[in-house]
Protein backbone atom coordinates (compact mmCIF):
# COMPACT_ATOMS: atom_id res chain seq x y z
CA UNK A 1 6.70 -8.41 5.52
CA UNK A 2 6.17 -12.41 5.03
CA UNK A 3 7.64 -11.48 1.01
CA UNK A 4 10.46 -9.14 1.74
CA UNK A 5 11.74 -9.49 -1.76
CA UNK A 6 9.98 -7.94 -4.26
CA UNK A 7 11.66 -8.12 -7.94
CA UNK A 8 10.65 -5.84 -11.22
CA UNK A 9 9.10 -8.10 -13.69
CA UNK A 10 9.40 -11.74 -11.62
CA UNK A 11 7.45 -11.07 -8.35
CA UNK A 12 3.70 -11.20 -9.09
CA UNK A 13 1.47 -8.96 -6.95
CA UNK A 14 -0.09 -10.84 -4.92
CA UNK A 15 -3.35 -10.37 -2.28
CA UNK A 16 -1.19 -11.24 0.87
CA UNK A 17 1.20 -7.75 0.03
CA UNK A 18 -1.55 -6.17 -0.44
CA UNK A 19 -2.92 -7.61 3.36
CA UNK A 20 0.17 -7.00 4.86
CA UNK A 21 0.15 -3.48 3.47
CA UNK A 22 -3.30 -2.73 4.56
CA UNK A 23 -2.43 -4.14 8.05
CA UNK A 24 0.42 -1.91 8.53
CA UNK A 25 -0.77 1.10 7.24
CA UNK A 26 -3.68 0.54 9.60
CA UNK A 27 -1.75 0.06 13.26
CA UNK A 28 -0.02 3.53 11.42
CA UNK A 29 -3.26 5.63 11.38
CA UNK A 30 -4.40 4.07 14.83
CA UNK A 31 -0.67 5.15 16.18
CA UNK A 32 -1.37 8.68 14.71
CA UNK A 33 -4.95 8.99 15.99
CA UNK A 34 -6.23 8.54 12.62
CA UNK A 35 -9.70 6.55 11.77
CA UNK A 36 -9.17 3.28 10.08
CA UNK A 37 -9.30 3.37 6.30
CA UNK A 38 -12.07 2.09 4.41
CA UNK A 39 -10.83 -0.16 1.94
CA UNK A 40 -12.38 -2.07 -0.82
CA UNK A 41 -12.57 -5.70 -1.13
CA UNK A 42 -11.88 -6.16 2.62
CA UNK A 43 -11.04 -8.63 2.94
CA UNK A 44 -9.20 -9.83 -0.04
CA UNK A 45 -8.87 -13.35 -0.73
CA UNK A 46 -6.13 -15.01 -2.38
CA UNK A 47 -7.28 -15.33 -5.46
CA UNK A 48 -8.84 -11.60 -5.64
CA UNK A 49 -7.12 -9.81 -8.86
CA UNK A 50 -5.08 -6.81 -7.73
CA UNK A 51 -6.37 -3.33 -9.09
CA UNK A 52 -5.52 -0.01 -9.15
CA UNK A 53 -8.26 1.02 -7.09
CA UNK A 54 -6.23 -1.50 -4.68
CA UNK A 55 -2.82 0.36 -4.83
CA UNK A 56 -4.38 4.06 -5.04
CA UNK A 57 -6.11 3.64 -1.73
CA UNK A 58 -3.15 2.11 0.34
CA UNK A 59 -1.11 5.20 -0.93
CA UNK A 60 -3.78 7.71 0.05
CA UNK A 61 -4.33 6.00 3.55
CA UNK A 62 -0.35 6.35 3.97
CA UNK A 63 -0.46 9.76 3.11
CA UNK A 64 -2.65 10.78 5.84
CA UNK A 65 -0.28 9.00 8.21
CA UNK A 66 2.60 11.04 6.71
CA UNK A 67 0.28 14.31 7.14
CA UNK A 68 -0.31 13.52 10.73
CA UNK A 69 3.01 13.03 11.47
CA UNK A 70 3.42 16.48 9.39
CA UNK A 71 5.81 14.72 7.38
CA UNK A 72 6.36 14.85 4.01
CA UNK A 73 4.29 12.49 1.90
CA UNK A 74 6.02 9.88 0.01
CA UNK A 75 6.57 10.56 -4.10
CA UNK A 76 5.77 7.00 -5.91
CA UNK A 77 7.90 6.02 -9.58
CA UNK A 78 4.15 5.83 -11.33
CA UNK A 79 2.15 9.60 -9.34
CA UNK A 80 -0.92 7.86 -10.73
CA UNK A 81 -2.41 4.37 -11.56
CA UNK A 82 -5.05 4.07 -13.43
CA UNK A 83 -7.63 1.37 -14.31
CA UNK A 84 -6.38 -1.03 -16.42
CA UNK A 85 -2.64 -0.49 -15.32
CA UNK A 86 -0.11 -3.42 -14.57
CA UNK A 87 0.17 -3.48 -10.65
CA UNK A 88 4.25 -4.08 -10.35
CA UNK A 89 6.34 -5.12 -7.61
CA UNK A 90 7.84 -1.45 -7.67
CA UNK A 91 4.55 -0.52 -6.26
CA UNK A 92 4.21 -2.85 -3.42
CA UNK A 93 7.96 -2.01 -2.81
CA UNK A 94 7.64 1.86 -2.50
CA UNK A 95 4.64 1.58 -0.54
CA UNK A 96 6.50 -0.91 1.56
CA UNK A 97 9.50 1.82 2.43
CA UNK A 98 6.75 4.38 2.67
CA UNK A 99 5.41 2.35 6.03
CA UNK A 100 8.81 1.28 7.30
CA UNK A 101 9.44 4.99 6.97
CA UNK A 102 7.11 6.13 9.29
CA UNK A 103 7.09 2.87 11.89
């Protein structure tokens, strides 16, 4: 990752994690004979605000990597974010060991 250090409270989210993210987590469902994901706001562009919607599909298109590996899925700090939530660097960084997990 271009960002490897993510820090509670002084890292802001920013479009490129969520990039890199969705870049990863596709090669991972390719790898695993999996159909790319559909994600919103493809591509995003460096100013795009980072949403929920944003975080809750990279963690469902990881867990269908983690289901066709027949491992089990990762368990995230927040199970759920909503609309309206705070995206934090703790979610870009548990997605983050959820890939290097699996790679």
């Amino acid at each position: 990752f271009s960002d490897p250090t993510l820090t509670s409270q002084v890292t802001p989210v920013r479009a490129v994690h969520i990039t890199e993210l969705r870049g990863r987590i596709q090669a991972l469902r390719s790898r695993f004979g999996l159909g790319a994901y559909p994600f919103s706001d493809d591509p995003l562009s460096a100013g795009t605000p980072i949403r929920a919607a944003h975080v809750t599909q990279l963690r469902l298109a990881l867990a269908d990597v983690y289901v066709a590996a027949k491992r089990a899925v990762p368990m995230y700090s927040d199970s759920t974010v909503t609309s309206g939530m705070t995206i934090k660097a703790t979610h870009i960084a548990e997605l983050r060991a959820g890939v290097l997990g699996i790679e």
